[in-house]
Protein backbone atom coordinates (compact mmCIF):
# COMPACT_ATOMS: atom_id res chain seq x y z
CA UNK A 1 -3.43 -11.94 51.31
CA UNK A 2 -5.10 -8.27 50.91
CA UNK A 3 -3.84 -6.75 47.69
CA UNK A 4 -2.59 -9.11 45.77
CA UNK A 5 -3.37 -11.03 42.79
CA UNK A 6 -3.35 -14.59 42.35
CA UNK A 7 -3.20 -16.82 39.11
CA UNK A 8 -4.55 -19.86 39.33
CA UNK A 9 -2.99 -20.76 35.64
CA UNK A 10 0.11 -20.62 33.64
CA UNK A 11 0.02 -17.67 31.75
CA UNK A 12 0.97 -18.32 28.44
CA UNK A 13 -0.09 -14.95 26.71
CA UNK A 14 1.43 -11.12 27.26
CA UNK A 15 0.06 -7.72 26.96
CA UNK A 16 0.77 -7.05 23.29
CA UNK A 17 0.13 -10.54 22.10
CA UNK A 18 -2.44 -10.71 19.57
CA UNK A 19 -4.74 -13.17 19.60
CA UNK A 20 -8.01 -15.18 17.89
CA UNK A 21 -11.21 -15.37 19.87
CA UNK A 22 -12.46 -19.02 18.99
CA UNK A 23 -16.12 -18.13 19.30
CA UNK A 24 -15.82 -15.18 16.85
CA UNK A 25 -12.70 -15.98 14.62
CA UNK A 26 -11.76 -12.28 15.25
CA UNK A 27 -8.42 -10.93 15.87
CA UNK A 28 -7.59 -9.11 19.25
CA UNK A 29 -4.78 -7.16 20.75
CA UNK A 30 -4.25 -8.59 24.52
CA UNK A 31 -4.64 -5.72 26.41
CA UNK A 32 -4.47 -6.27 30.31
CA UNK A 33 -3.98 -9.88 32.20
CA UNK A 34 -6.29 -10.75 34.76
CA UNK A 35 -6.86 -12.98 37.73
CA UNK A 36 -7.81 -16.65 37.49
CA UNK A 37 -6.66 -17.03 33.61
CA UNK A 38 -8.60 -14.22 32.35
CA UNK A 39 -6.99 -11.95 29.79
CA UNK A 40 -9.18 -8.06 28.38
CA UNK A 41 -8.48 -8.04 24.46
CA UNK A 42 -9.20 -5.12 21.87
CA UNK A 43 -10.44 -6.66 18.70
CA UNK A 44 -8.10 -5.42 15.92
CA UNK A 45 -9.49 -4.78 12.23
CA UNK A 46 -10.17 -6.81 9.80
CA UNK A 47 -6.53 -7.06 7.26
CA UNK A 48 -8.88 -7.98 4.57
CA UNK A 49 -10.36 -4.35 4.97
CA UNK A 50 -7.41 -2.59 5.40
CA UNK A 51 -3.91 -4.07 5.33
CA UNK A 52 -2.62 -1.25 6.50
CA UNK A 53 -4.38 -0.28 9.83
CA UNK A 54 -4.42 -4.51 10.15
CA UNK A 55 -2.69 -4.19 13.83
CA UNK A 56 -4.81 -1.18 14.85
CA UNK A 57 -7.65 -1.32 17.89
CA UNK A 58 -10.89 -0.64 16.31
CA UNK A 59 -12.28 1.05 19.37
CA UNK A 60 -11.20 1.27 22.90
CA UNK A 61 -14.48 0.05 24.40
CA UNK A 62 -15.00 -2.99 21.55
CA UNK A 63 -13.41 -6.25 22.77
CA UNK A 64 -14.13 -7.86 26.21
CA UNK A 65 -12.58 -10.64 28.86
CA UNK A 66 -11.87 -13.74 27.68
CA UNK A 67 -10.55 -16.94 29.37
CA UNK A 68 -7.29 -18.15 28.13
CA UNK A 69 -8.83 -21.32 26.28
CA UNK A 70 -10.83 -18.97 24.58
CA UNK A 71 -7.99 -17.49 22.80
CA UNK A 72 -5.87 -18.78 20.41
CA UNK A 73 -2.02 -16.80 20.37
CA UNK A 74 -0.71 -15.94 17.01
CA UNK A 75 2.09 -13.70 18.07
């Protein structure tokens, strides 16, 4: 069907969730979903840096697509 979307898995993670990228161990905000189980992330800082900007996007343009078995929820 022309101009729709289709998911071919539960989708068990929201924009706003933040996540763990298993291949990294880094912490990402989830940012858009996408098709086929596919979610864009924002990596977030480091808390062991700076506890206080802990839940803040580092840049924009740093983070990437991930599939959802890539990611681990912790929100």
């Amino acid at each position: 069907m022309r101009g729709t979307v289709e998911f071919d898995q539960v989708v068990d993670m929201q924009i706003g969730d933040i996540v763990v990228v298993k291949s990294t161990g880094r912490r990402a905000l989830v940012t858009a979903l996408l098709p086929k189980g596919h979610y864009q992330v924002e990596y977030l800082l480091d808390p062991a840096e700076d506890p206080i900007e802990r839940d803040s996007s580092v840049w924009e343009d740093e983070g990437g697509v991930y599939r959802g078995d890539d990611l681990e929820r912790l929100s």
